[in-house]
C-alpha atoms as a PDB file:
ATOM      1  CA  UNK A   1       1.055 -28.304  -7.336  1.00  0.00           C
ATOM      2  CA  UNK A   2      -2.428 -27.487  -8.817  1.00  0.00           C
ATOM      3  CA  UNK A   3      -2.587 -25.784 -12.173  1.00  0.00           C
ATOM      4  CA  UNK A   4      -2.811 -22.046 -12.580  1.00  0.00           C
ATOM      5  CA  UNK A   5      -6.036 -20.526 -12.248  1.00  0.00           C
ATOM      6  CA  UNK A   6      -5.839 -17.185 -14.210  1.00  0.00           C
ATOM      7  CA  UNK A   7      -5.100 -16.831 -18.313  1.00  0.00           C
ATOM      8  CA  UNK A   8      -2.236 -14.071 -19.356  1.00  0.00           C
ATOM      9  CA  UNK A   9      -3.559 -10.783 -20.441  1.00  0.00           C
ATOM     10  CA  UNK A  10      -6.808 -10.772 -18.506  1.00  0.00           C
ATOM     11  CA  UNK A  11      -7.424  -8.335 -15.425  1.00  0.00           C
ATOM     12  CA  UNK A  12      -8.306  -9.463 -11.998  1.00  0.00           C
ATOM     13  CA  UNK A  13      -8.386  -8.173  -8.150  1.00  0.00           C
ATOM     14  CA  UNK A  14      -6.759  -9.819  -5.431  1.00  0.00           C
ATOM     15  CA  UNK A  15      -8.896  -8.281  -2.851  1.00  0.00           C
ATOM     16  CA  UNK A  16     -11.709 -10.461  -4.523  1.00  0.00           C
ATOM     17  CA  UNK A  17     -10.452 -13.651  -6.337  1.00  0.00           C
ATOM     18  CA  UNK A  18     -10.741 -15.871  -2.762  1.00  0.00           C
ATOM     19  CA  UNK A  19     -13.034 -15.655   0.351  1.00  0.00           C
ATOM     20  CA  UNK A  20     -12.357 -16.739   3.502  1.00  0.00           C
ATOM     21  CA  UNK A  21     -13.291 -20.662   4.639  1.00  0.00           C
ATOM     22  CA  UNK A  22     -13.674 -20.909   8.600  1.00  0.00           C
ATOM     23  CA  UNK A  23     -10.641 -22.462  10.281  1.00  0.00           C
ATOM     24  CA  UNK A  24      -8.802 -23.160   6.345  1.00  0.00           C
ATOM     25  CA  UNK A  25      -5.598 -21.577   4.382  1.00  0.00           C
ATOM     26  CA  UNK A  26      -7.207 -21.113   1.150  1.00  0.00           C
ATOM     27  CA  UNK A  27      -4.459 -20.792  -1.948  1.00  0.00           C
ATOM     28  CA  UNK A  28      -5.189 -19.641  -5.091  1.00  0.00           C
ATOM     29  CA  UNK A  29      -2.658 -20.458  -7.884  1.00  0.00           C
ATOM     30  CA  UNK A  30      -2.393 -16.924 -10.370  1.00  0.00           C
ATOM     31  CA  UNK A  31       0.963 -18.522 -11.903  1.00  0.00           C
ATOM     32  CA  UNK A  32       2.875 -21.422 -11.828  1.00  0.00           C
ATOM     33  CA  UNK A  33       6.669 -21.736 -14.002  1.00  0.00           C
ATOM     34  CA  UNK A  34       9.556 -23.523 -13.909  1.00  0.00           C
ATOM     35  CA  UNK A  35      11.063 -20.824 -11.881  1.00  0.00           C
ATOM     36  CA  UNK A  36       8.732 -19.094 -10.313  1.00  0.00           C
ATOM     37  CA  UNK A  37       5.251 -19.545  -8.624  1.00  0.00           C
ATOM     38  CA  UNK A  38       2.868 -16.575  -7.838  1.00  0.00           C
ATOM     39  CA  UNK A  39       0.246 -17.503  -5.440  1.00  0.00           C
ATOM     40  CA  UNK A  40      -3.012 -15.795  -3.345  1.00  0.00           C
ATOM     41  CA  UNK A  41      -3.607 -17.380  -0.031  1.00  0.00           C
ATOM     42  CA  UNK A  42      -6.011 -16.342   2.736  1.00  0.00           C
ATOM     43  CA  UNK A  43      -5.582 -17.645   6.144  1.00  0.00           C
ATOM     44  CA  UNK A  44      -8.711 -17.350   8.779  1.00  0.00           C
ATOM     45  CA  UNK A  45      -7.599 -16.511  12.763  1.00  0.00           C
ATOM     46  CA  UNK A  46      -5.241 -19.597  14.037  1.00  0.00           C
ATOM     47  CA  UNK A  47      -3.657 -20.760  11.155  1.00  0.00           C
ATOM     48  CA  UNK A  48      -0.172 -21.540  10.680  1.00  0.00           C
ATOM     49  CA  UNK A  49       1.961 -22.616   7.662  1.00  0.00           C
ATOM     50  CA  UNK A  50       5.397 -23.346   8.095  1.00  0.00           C
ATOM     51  CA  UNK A  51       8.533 -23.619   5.894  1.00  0.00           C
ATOM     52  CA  UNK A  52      11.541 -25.811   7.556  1.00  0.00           C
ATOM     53  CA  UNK A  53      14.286 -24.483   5.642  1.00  0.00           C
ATOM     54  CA  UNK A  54      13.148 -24.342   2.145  1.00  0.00           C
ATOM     55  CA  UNK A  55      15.637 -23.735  -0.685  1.00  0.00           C
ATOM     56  CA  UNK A  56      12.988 -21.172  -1.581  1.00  0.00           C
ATOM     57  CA  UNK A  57      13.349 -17.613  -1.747  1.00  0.00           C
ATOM     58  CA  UNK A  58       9.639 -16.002  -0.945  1.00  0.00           C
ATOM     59  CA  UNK A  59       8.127 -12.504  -1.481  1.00  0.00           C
ATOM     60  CA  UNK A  60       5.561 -11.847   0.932  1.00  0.00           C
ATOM     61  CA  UNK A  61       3.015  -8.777   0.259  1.00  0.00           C
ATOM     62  CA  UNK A  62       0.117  -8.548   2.658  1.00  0.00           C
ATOM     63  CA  UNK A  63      -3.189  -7.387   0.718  1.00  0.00           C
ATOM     64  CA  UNK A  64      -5.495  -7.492   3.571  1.00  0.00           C
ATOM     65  CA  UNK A  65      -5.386  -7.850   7.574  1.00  0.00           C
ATOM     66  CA  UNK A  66      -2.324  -8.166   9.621  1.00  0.00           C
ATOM     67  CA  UNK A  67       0.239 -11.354   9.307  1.00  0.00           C
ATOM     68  CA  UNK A  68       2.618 -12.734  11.445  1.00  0.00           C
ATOM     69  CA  UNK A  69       5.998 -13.737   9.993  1.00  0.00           C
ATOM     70  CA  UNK A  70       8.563 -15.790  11.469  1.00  0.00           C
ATOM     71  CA  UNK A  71      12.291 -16.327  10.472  1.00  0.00           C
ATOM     72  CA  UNK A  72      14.756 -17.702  12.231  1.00  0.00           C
ATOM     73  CA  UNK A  73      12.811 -17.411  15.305  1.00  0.00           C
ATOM     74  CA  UNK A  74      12.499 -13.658  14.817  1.00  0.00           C
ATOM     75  CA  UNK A  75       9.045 -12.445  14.392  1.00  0.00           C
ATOM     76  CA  UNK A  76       7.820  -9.319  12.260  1.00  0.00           C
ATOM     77  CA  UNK A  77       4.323  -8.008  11.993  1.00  0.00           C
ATOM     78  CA  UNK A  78       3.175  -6.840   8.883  1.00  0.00           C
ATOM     79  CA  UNK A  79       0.014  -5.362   8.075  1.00  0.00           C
ATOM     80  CA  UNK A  80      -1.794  -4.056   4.339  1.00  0.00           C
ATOM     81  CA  UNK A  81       0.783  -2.896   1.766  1.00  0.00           C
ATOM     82  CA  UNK A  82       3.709  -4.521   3.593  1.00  0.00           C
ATOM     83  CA  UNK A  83       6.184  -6.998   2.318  1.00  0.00           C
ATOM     84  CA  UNK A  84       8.997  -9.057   2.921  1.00  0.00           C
ATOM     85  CA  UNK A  85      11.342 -11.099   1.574  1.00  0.00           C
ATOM     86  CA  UNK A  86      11.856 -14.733   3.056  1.00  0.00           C
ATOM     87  CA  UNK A  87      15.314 -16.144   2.344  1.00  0.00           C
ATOM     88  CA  UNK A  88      15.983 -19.819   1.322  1.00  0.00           C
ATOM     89  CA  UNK A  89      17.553 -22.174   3.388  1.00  0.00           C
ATOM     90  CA  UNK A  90      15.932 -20.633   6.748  1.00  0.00           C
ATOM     91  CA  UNK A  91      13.313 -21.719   8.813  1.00  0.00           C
ATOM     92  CA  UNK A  92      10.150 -19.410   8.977  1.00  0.00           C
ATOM     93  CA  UNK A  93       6.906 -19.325   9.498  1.00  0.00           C
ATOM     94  CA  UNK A  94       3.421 -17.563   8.612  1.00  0.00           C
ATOM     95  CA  UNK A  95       0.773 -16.806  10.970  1.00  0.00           C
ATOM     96  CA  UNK A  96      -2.440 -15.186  11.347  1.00  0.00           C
ATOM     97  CA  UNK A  97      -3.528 -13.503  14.423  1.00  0.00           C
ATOM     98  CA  UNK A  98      -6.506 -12.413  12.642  1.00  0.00           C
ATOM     99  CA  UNK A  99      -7.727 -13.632   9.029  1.00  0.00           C
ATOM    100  CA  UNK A 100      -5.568 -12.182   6.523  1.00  0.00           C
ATOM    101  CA  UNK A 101      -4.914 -12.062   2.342  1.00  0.00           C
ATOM    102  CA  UNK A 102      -1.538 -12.379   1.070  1.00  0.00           C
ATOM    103  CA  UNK A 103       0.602 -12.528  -2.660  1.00  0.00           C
ATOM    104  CA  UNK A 104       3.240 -15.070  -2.206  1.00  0.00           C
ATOM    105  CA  UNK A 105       5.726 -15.085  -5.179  1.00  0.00           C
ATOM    106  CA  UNK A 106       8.652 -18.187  -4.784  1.00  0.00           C
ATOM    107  CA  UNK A 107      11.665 -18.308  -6.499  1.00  0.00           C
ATOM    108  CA  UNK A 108      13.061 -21.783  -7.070  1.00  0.00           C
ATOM    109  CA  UNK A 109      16.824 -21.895  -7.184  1.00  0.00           C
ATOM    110  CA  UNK A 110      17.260 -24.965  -9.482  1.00  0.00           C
END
């Protein structure tokens, strides 16, 4: 995993740290510890990422556009200011029907 991309203590906006790259999932590291990870990614229209059971327990908070999640086969669609929690050991999926902005935060469970 890349190396973080902010410094402690300094203020920034995640509605502008990343733009959008045609047909791409961009992901912006903010910070990156032994038990946690806090990332920014944008996804443009089409773009899928998908988890096959990771041990990882994710936070999912939607800062702009609309998302698709997946888990377990069960889809919810969440939209700016929504957020979910994806539990570890489950299948799921992200997916954007149109381009969206999203704050992932992952727990590892060592």
């Amino acid at each position: 995993m890349e190396n973080e991309d902010f410094e402690v203590g300094i203020t920034f906006n995640l509605s502008n740290i990343l733009d959008y790259n045609s047909n791409d999932i961009v992901v912006k590291n903010i910070l990156i510890r032994d038990a946690v990870v806090i990332q920014c990614l944008l996804f443009d229209f089409g773009k899928v990422r998908a988890f096959e059971k990771s041990p990882f327990l994710r936070f999912i908070y939607i800062v702009e556009g609309k998302a698709e999640v997946v888990i377990n086969n069960n889809s919810t669609f969440l939209q700016k200011g929504d957020s979910i929690l994806i539990p570890g050991n489950t299948e799921s999926s992200i997916e954007a029907n149109q381009p969206f902005k999203m704050l992932c935060v992952t727990e590892k469970n060592d």
